[in-house]
C-alpha atoms as a PDB file:
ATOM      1  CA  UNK A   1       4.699   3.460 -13.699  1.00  0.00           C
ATOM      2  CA  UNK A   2       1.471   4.426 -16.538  1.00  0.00           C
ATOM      3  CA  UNK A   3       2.532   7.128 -19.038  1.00  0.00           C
ATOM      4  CA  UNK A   4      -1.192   8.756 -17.398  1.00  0.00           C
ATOM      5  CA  UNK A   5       0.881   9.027 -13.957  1.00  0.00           C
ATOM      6  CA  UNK A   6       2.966  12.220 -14.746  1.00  0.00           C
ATOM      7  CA  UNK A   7       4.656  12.762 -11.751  1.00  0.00           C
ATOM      8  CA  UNK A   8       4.677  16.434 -10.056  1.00  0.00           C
ATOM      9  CA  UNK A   9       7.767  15.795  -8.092  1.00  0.00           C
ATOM     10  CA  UNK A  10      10.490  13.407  -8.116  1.00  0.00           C
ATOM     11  CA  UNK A  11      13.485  12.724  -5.587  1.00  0.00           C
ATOM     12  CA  UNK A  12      16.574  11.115  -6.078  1.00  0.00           C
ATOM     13  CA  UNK A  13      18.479  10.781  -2.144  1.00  0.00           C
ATOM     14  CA  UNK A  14      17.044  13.876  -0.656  1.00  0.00           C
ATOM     15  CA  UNK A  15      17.507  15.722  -3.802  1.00  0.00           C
ATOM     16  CA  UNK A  16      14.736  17.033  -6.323  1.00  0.00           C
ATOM     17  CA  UNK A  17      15.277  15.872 -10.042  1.00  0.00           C
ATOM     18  CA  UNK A  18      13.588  16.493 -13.353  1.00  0.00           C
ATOM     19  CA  UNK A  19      12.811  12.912 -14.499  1.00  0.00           C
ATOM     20  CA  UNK A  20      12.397   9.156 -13.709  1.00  0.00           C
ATOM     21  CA  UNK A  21      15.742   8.405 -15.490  1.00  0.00           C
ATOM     22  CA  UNK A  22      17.879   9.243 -12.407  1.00  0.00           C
ATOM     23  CA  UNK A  23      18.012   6.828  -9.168  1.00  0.00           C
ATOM     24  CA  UNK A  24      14.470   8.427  -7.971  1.00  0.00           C
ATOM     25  CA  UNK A  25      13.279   7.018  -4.149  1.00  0.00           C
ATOM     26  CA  UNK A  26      10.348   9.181  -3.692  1.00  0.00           C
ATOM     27  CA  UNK A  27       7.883   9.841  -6.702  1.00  0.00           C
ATOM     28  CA  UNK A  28       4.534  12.264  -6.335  1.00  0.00           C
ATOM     29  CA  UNK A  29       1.594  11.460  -8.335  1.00  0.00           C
ATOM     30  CA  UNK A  30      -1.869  12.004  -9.231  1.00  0.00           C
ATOM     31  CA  UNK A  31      -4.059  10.018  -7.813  1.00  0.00           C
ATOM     32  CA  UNK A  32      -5.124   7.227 -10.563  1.00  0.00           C
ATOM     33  CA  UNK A  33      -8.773   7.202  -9.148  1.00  0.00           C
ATOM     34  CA  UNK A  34      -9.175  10.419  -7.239  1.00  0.00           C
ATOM     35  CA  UNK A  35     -11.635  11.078  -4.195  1.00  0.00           C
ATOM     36  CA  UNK A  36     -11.920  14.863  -5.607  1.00  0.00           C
ATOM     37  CA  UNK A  37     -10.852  16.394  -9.138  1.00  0.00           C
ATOM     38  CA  UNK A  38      -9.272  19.350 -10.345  1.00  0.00           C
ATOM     39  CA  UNK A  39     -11.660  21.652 -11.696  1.00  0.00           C
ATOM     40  CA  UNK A  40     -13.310  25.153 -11.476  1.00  0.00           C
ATOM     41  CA  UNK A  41     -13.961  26.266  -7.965  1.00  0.00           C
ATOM     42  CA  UNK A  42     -17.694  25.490  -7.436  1.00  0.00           C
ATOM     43  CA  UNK A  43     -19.829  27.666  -5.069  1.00  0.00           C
ATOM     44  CA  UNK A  44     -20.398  25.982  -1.447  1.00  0.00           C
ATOM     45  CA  UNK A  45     -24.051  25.726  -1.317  1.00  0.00           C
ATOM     46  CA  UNK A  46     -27.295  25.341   1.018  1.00  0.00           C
ATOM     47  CA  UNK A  47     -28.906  22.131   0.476  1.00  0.00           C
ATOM     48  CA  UNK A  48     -31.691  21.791   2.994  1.00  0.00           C
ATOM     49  CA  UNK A  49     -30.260  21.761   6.493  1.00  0.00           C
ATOM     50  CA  UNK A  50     -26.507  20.844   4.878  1.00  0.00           C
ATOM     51  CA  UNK A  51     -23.782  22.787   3.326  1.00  0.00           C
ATOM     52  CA  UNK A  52     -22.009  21.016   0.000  1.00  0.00           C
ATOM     53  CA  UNK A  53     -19.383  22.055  -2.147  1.00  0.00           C
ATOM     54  CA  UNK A  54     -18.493  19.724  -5.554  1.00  0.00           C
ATOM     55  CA  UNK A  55     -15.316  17.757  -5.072  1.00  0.00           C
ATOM     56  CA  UNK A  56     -12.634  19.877  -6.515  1.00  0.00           C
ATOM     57  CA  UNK A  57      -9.253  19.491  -5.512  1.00  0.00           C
ATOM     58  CA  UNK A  58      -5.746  17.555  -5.526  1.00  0.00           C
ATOM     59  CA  UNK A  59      -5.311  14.104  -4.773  1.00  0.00           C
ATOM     60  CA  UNK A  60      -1.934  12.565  -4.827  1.00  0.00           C
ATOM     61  CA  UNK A  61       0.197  10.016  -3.815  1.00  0.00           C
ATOM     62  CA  UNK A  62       3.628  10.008  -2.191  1.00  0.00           C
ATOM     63  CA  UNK A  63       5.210   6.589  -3.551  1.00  0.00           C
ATOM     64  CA  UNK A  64       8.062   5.071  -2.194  1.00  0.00           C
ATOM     65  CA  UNK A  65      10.011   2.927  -4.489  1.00  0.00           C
ATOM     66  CA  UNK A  66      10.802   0.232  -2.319  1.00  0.00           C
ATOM     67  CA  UNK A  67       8.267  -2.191  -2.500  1.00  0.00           C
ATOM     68  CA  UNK A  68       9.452  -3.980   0.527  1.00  0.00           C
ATOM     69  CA  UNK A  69       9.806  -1.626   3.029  1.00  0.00           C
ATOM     70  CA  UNK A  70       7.533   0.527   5.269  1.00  0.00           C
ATOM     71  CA  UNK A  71       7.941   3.022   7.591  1.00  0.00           C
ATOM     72  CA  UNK A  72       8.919   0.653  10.360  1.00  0.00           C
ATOM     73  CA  UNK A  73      12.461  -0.354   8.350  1.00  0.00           C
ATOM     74  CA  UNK A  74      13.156   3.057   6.973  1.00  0.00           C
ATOM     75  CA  UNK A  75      16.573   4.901   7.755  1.00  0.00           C
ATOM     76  CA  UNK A  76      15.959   8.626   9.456  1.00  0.00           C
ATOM     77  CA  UNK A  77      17.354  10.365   5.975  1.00  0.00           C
ATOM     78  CA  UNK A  78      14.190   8.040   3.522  1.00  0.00           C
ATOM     79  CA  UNK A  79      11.443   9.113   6.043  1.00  0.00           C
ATOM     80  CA  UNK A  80      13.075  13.357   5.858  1.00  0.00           C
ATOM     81  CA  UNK A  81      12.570  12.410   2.353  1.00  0.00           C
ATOM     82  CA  UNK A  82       9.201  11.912   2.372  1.00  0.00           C
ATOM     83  CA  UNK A  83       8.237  14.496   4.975  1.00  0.00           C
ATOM     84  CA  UNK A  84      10.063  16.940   2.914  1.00  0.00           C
ATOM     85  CA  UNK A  85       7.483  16.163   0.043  1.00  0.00           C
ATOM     86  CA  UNK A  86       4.567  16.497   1.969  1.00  0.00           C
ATOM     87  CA  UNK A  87       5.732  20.153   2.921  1.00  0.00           C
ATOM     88  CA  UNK A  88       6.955  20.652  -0.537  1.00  0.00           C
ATOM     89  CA  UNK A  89       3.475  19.471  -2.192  1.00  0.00           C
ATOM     90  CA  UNK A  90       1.462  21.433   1.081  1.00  0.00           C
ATOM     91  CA  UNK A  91       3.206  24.664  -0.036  1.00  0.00           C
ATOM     92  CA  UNK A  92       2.226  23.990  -3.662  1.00  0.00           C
ATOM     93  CA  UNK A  93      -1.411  23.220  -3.020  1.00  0.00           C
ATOM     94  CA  UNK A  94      -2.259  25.636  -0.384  1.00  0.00           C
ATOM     95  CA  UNK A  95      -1.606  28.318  -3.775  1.00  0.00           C
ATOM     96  CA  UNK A  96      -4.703  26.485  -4.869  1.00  0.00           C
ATOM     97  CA  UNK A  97      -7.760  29.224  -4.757  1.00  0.00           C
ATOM     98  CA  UNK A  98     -10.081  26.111  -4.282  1.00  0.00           C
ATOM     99  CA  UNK A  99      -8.670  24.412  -1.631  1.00  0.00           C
ATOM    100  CA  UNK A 100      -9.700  25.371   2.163  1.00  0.00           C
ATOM    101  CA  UNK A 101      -7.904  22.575   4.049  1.00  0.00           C
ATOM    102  CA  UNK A 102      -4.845  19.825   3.319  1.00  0.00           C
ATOM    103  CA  UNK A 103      -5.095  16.446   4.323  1.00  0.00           C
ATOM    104  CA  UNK A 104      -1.910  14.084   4.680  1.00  0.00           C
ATOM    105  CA  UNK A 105      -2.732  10.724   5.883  1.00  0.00           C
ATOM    106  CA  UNK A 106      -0.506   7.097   5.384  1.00  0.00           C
ATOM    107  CA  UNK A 107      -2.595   3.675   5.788  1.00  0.00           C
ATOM    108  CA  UNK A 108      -0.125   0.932   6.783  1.00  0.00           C
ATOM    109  CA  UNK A 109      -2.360  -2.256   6.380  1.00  0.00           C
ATOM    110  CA  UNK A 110      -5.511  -3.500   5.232  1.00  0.00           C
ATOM    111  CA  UNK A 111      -7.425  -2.904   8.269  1.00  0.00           C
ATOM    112  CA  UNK A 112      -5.879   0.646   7.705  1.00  0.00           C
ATOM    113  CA  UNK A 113      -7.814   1.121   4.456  1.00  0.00           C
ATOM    114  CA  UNK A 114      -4.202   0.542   2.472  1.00  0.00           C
ATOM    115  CA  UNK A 115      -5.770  -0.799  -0.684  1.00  0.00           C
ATOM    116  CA  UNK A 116      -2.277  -1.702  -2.583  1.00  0.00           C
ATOM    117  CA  UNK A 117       0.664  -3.350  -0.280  1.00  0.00           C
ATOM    118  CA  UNK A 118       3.542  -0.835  -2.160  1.00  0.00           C
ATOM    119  CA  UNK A 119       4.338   1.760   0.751  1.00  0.00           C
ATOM    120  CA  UNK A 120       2.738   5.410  -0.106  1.00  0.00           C
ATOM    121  CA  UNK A 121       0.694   8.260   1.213  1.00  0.00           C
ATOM    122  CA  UNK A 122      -1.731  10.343   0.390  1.00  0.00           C
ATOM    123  CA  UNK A 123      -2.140  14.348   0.252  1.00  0.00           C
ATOM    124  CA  UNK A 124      -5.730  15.747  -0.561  1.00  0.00           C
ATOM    125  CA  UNK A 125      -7.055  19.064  -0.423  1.00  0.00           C
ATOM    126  CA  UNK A 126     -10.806  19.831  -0.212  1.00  0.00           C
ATOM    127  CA  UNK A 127     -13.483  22.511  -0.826  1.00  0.00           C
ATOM    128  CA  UNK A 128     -14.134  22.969   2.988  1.00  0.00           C
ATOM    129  CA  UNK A 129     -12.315  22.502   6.037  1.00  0.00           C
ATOM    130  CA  UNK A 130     -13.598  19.250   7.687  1.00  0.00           C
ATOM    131  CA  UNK A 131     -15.914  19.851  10.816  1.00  0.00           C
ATOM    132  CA  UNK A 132     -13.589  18.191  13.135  1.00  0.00           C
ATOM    133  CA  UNK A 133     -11.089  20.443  12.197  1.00  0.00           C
ATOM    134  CA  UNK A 134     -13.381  23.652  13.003  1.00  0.00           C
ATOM    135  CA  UNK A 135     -14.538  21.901  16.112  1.00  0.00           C
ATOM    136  CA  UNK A 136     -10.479  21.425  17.255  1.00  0.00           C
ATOM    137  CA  UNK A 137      -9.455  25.063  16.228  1.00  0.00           C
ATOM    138  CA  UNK A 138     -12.627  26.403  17.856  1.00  0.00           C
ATOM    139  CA  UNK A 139     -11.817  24.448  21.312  1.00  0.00           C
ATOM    140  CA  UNK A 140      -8.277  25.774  21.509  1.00  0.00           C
ATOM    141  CA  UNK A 141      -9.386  29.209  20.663  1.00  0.00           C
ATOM    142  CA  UNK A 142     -11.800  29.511  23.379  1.00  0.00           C
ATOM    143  CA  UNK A 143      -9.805  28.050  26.077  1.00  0.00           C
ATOM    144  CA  UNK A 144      -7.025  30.619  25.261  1.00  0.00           C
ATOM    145  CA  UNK A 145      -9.810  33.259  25.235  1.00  0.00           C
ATOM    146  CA  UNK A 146     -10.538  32.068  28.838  1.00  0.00           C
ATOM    147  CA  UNK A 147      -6.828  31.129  30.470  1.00  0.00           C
ATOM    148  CA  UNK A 148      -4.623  33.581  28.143  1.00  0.00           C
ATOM    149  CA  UNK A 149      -2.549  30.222  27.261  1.00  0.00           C
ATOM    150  CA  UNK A 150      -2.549  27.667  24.249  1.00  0.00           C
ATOM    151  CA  UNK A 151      -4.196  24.294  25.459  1.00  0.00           C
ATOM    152  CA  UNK A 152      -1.703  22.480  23.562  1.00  0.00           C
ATOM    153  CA  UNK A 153       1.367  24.307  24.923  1.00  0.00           C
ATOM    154  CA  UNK A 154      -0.702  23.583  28.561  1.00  0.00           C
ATOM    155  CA  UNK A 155      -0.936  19.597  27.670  1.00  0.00           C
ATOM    156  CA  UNK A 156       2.475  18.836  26.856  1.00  0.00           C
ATOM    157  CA  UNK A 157       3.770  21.005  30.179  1.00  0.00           C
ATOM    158  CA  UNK A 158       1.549  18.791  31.855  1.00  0.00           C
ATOM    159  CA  UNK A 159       2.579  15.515  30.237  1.00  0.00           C
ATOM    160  CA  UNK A 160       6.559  16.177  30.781  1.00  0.00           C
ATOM    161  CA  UNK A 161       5.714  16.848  34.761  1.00  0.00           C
ATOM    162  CA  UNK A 162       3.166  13.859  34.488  1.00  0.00           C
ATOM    163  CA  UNK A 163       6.029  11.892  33.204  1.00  0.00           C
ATOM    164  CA  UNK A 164       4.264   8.998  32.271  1.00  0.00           C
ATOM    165  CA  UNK A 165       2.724   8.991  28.864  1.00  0.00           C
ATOM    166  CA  UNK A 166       5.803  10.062  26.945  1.00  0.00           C
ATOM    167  CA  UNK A 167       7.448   7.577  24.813  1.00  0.00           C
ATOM    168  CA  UNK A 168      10.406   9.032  23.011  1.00  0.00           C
ATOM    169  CA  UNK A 169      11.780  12.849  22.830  1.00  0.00           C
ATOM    170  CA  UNK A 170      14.452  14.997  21.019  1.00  0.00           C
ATOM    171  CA  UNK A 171      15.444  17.900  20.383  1.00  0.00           C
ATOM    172  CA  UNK A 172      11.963  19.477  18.663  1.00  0.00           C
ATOM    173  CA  UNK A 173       9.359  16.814  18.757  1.00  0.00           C
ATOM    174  CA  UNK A 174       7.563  14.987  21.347  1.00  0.00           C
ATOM    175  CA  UNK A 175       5.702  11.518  21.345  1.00  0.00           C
ATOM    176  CA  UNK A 176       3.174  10.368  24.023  1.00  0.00           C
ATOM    177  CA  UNK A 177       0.045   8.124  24.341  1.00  0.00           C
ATOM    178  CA  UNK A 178      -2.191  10.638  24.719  1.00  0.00           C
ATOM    179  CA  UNK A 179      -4.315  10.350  28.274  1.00  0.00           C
ATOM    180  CA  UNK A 180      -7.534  10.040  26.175  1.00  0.00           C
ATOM    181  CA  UNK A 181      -6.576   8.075  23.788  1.00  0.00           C
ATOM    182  CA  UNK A 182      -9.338   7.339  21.526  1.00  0.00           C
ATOM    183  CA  UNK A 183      -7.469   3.306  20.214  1.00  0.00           C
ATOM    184  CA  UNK A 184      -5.458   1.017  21.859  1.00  0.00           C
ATOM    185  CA  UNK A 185      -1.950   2.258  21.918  1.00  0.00           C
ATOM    186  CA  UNK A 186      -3.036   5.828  20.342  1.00  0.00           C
ATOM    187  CA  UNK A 187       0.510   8.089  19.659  1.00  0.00           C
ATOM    188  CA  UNK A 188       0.370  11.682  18.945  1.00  0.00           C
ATOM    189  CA  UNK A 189       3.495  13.704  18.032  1.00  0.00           C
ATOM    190  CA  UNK A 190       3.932  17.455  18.983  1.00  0.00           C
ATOM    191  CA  UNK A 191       6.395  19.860  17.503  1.00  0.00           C
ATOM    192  CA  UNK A 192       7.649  22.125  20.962  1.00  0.00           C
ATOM    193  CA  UNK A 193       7.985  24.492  19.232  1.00  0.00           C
ATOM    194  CA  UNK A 194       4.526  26.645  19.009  1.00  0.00           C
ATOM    195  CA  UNK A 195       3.119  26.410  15.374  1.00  0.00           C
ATOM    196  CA  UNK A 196      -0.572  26.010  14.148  1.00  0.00           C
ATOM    197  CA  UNK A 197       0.413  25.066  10.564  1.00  0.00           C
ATOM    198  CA  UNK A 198       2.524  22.469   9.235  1.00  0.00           C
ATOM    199  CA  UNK A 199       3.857  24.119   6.351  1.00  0.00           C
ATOM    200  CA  UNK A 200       5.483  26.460   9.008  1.00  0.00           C
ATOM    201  CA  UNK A 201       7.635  23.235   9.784  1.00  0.00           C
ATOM    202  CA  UNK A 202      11.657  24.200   8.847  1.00  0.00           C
ATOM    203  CA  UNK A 203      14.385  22.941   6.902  1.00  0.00           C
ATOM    204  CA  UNK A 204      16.398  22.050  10.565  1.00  0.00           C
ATOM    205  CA  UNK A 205      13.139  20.351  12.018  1.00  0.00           C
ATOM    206  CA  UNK A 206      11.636  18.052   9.349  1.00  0.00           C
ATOM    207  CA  UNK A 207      14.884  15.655   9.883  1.00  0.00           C
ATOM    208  CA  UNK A 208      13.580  15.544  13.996  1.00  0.00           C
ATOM    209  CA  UNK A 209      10.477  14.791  12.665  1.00  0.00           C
ATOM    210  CA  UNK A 210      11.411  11.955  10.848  1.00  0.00           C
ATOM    211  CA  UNK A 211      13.265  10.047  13.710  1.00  0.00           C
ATOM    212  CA  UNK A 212      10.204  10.651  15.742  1.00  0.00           C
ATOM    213  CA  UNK A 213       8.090   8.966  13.130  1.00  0.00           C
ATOM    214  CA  UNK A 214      10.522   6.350  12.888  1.00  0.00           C
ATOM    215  CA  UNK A 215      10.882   5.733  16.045  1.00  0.00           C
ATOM    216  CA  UNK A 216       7.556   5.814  17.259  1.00  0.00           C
ATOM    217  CA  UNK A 217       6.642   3.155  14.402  1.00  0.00           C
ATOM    218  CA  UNK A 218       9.254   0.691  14.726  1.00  0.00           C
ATOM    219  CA  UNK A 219       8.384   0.325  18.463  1.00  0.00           C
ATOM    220  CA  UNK A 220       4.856  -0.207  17.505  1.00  0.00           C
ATOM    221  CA  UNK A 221       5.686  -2.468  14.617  1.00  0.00           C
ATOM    222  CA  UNK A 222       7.594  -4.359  17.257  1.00  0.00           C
ATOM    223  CA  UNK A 223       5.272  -4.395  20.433  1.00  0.00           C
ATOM    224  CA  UNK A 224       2.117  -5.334  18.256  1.00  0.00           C
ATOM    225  CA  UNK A 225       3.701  -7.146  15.691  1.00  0.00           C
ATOM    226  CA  UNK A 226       3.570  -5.265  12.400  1.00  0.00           C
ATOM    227  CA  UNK A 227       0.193  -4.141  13.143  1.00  0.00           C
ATOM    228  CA  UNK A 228      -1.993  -2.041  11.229  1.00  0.00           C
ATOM    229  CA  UNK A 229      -2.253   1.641  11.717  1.00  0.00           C
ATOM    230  CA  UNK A 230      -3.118   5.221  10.163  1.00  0.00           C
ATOM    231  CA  UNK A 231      -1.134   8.448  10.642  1.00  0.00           C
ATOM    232  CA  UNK A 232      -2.303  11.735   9.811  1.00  0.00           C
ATOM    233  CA  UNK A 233      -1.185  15.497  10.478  1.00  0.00           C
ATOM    234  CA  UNK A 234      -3.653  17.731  11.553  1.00  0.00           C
ATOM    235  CA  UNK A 235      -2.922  21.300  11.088  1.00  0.00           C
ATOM    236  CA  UNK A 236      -4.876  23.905  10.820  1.00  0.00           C
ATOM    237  CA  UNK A 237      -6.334  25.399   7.369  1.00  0.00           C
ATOM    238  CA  UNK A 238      -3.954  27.230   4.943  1.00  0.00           C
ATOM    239  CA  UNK A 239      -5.678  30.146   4.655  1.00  0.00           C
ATOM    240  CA  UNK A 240      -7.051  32.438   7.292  1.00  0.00           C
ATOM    241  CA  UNK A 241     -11.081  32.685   8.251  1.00  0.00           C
ATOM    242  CA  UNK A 242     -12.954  35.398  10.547  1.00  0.00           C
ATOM    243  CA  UNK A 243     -14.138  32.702  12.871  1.00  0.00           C
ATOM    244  CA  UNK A 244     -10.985  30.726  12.913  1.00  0.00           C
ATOM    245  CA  UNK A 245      -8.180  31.794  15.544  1.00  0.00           C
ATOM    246  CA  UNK A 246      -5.211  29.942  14.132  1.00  0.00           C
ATOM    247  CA  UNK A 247      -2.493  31.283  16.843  1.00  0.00           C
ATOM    248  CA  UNK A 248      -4.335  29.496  19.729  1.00  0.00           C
ATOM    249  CA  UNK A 249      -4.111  25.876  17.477  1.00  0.00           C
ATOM    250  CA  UNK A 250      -0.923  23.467  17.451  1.00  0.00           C
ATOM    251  CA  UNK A 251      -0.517  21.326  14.550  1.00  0.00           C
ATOM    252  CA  UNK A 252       0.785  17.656  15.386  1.00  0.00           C
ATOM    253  CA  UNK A 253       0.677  13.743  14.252  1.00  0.00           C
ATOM    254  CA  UNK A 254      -1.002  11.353  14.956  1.00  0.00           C
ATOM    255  CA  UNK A 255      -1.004   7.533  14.946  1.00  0.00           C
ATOM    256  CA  UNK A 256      -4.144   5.304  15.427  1.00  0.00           C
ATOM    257  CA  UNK A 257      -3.125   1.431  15.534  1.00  0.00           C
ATOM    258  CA  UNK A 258      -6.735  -0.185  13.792  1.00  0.00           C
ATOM    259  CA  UNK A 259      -7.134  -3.426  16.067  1.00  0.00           C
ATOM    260  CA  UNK A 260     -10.389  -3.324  16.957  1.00  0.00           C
ATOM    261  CA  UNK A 261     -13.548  -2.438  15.171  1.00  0.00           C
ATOM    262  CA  UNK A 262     -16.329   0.083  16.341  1.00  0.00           C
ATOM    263  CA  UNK A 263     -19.071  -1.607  17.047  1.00  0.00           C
ATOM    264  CA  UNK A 264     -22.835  -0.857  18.263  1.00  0.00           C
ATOM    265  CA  UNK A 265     -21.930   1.489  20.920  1.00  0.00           C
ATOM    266  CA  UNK A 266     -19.152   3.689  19.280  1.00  0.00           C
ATOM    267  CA  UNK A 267     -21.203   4.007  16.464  1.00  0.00           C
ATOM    268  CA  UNK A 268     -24.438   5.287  18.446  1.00  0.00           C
ATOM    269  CA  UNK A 269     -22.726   7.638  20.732  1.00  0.00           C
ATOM    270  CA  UNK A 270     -18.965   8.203  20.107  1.00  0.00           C
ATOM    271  CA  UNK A 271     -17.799   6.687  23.179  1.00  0.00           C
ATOM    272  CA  UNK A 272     -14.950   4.831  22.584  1.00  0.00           C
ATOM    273  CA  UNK A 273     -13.537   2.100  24.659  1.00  0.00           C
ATOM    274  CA  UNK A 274     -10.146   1.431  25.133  1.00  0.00           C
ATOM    275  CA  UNK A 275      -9.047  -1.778  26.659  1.00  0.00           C
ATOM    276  CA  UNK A 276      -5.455  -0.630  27.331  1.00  0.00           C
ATOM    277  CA  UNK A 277      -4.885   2.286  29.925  1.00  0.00           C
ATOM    278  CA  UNK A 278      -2.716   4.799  28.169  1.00  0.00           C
ATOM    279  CA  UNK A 279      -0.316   4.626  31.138  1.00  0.00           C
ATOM    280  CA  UNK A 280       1.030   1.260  30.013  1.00  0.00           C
ATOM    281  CA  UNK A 281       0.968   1.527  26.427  1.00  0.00           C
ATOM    282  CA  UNK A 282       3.448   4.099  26.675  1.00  0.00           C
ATOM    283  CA  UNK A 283       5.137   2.188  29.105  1.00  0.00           C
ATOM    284  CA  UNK A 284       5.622  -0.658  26.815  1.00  0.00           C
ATOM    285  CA  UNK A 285       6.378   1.404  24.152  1.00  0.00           C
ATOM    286  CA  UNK A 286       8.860   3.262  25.287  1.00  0.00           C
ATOM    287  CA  UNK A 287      10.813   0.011  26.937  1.00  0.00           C
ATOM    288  CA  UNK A 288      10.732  -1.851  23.294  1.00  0.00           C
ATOM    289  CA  UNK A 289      14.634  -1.894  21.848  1.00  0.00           C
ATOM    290  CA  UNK A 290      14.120  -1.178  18.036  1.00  0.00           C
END
């Protein structure tokens, strides 16, 4: 690893050490060539008809240390390992007076945008919470405003009487192909427990988490052979705006398999087409032995 690459947290087996002399599995580090920088909180700004803010804020990487191995061959305790440093760097970066929203994403291929083949993720915090973010938050607040009920909480009552959709369950998590799922074989994973921020995740349910994730990978790694895929967490903002109404949100995961490309349509109007009916994905999922 470069001298330049201090880390900011190191794990040895589940454990948090002080250096890289121990048996360390899971390294965070700066970013070598950062999408945003650390630096004094800029003003957000008016520029014509758009608002701008100057790329401040963290970007780091979660490095595994096994080259070889992805998420698809890890054991449930390495993937609580890694969870447990995104909630450990969240926590530490939401502190940050700059930052107004979190993002922790993992590319798994080169159609993914994975750059380098050695396993890691990223965690990046920015000046201003992303649009689609606002627009997500906003939708779940008014529909509570209108029913009394969180549209999430609705949606996953629904699926488990549905009973189609949902590929694997345990105790705290839930994964289904979502019915509008924007890619082929789309996953999203819901706590069931009600939470709109994923630094509210506990010590008892990040291990849950992790054999979700596992599973839900290794039976896409094995229906689509090692294909290539994104997963990110959306959650909402860590701190608390006027407009925002965070009770009515549910954080959750998601997975997006990249097999196709958008094209001429998608990119004109958003419509997305999906050539596999969420109905069977699932159903092929969940029947794959892993």
């Amino acid at each position: 690893m470069a001298q330049q690459e201090t880390p900011v947290a190191i794990y040895s087996h589940g454990q948090i050490v002080n250096d890289l002399s121990t048996d360390w599995t899971t390294v965070v580090i700066p970013n070598k060539f950062p999408a945003l920088k650390k630096g004094v909180c800029g003003p957000i700004m008016d520029v014509g008809p758009f608002v701008v803010a100057a790329a401040n804020g963290f970007h780091e990487l979660v490095i595994t240390r096994d080259h070889e191995k992805s998420f698809a061959q890890f054991s449930d305790a390495e993937t609580t390992e890694i969870i447990q440093a995104y909630r450990d760097r969240y926590a530490i970066i939401a502190k940050d007076n700059c930052g107004e929203y979190i993002s922790i994403f993992h590319n798994h291929g080169r159609l993914a945008g994975a750059s380098v083949y050695h396993n890691h993720s990223q965690i990046l915090s920015m000046p201003l919470v992303p649009t689609s973010i606002v627009r997500h938050m906003n939708g779940a607040r008014e529909y509570f405003k209108k029913t009394g009920q969180r549209i999430h909480q609705v949606l996953l009552k629904w699926e488990i009487a549905e009973d189609k959709r949902i590929i694997y369950q345990n105790e705290h998590f839930i994964a289904l192909c979502p019915y509008v799922s924007r890619s082929v074989y789309e996953m999203k994973i819901f706590p069931k427990r009600a939470s709109a921020n994923f630094n509210d995740i506990s010590d008892t349910e990040i291990p849950f988490l992790a054999n979700i994730l596992n599973v839900a990978l290794k039976k896409l790694s094995v229906a689509l052979n090692n294909i290539d895929y994104a997963f990110f967490i959306h959650t909402a903002p860590p701190k608390k705006e006027n407009q925002l109404d965070y009770d009515s949100y549910q954080w959750h995961l998601e997975i997006m398999p990249r097999i196709s490309i958008d094209a001429g349509l998608e990119l004109e109007t958003n419509v997305l087409i999906n050539t596999v009916d969420p109905d069977e994905a699932a159903m092929i999922l969940r029947n794959v032995s892993i």
